[in-house]
C-alpha atoms as a PDB file:
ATOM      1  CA  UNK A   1      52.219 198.347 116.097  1.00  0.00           C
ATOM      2  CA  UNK A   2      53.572 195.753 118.456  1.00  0.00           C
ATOM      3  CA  UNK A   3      50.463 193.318 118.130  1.00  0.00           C
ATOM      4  CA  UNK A   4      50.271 194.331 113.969  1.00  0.00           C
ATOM      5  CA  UNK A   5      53.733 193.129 113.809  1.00  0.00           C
ATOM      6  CA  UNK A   6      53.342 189.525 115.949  1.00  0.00           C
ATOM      7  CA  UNK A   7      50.125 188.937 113.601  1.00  0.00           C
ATOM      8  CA  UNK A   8      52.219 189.365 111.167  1.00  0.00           C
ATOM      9  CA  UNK A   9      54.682 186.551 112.092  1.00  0.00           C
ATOM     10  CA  UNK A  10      52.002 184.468 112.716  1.00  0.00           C
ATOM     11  CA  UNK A  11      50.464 184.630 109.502  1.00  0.00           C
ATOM     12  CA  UNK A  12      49.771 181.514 106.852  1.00  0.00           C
ATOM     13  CA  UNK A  13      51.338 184.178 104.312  1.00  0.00           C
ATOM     14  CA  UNK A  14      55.200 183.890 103.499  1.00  0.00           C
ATOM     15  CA  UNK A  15      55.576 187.783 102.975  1.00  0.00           C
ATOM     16  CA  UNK A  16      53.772 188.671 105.977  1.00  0.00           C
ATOM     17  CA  UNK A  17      56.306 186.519 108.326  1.00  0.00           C
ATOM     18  CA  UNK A  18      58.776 187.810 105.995  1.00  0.00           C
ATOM     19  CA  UNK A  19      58.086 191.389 107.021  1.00  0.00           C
ATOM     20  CA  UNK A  20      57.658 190.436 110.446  1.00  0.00           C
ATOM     21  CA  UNK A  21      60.940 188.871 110.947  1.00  0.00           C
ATOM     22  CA  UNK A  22      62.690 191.731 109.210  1.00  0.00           C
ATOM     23  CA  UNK A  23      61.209 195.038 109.880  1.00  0.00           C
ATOM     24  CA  UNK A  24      63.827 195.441 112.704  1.00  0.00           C
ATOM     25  CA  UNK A  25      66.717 194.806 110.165  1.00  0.00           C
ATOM     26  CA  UNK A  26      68.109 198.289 110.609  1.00  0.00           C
ATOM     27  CA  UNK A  27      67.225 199.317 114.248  1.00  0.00           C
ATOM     28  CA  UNK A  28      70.974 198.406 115.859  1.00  0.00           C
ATOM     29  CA  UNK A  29      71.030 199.242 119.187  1.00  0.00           C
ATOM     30  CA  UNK A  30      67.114 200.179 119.303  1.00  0.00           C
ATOM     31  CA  UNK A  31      66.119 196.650 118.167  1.00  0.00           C
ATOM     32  CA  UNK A  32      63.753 195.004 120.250  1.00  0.00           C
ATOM     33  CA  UNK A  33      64.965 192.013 120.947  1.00  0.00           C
ATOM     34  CA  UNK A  34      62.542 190.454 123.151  1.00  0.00           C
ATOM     35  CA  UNK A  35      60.158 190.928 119.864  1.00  0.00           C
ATOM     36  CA  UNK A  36      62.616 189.735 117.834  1.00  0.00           C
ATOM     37  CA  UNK A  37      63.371 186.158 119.642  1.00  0.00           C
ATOM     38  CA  UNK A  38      59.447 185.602 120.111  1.00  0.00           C
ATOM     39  CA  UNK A  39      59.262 185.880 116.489  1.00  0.00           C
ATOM     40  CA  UNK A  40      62.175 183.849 115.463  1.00  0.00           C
ATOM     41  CA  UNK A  41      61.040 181.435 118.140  1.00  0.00           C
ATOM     42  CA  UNK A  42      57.066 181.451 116.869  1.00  0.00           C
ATOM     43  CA  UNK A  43      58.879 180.592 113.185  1.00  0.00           C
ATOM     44  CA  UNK A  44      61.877 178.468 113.794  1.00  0.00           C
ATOM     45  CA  UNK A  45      60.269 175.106 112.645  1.00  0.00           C
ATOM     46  CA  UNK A  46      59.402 176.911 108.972  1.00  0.00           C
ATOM     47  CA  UNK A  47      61.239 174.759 106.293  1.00  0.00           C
ATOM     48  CA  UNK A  48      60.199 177.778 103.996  1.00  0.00           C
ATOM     49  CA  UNK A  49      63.393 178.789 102.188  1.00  0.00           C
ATOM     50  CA  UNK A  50      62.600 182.473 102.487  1.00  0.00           C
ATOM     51  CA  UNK A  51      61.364 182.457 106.405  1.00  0.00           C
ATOM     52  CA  UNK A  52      64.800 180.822 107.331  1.00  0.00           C
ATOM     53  CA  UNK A  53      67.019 183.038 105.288  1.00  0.00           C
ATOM     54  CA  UNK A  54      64.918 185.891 107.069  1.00  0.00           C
ATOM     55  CA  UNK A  55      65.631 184.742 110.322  1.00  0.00           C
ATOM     56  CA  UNK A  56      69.244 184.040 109.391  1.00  0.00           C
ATOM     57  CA  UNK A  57      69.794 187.570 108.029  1.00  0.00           C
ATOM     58  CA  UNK A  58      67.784 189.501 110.824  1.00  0.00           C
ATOM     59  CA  UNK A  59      70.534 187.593 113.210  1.00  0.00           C
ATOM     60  CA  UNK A  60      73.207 188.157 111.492  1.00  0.00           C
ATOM     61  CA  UNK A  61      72.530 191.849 111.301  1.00  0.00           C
ATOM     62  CA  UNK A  62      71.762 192.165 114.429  1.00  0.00           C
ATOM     63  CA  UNK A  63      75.691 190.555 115.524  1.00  0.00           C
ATOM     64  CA  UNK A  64      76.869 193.553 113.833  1.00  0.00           C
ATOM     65  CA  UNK A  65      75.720 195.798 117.341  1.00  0.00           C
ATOM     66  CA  UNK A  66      75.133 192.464 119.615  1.00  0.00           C
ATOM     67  CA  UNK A  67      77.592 189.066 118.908  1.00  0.00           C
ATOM     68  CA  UNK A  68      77.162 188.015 122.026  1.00  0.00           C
ATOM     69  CA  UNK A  69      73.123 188.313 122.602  1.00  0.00           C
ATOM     70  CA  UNK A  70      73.320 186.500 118.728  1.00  0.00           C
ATOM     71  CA  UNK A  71      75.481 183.696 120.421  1.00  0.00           C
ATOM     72  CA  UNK A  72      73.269 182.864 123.072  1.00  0.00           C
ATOM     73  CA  UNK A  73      70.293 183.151 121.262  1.00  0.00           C
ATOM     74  CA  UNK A  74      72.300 180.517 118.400  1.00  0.00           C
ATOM     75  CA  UNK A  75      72.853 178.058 121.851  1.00  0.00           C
ATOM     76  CA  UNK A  76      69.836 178.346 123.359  1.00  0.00           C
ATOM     77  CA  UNK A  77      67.287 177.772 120.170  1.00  0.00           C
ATOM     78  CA  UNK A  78      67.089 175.208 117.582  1.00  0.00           C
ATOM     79  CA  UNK A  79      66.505 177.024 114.720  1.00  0.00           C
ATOM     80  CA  UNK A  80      66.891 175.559 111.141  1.00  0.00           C
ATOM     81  CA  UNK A  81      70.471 174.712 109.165  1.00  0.00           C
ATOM     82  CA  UNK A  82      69.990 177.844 106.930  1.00  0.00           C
ATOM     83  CA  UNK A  83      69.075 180.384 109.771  1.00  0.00           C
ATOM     84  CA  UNK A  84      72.261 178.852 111.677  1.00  0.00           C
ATOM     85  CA  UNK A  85      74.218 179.447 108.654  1.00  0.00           C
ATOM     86  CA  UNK A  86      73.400 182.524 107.839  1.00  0.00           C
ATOM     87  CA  UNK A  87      73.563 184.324 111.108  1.00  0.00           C
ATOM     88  CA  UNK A  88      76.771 182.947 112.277  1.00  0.00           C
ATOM     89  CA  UNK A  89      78.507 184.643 109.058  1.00  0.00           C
ATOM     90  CA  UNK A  90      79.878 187.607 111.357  1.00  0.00           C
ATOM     91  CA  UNK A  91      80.179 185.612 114.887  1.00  0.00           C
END
């Protein structure tokens, strides 16, 4: 599932990423989050509206069970305005 997933994210189709940065959303505590920063990281330079609100929203859900993992990852990675934006919301 792992490699269907990353193919995913790395795909010329908006959805596709879309799924791939999401499909965590709900996990909490069981979110993979080595997965999830490779994925964020392989689509950080997207200027795609819906790609950076993805990214944005998968991080800010995920502060709900991990601020300070969200925090790092926020210091340590140059993602887009939007995807700042929108995962800082809870921090």
């Amino acid at each position: 599932m792992q490699s269907d997933i990353l193919s995913w994210a790395e795909s010329d189709n908006i959805w596709l990423v879309r799924v791939g940065v999401l499909f965590q959303l709900k996990y909490k505590e069981n979110t993979d989050i080595e997965l999830l920063a490779l994925i964020i990281r392989k689509n950080s330079n997207s200027k795609e509206f819906f790609i950076t609100k993805a990214i944005g929203w998968a991080l800010r859900e995920y502060s709900k069970t991990n601020k300070e993992w969200v925090k790092s990852f926020l210091g340590c990675n140059i993602l887009q305005p939007l995807s700042v934006r929108e995962a800082s919301k809870f921090l």
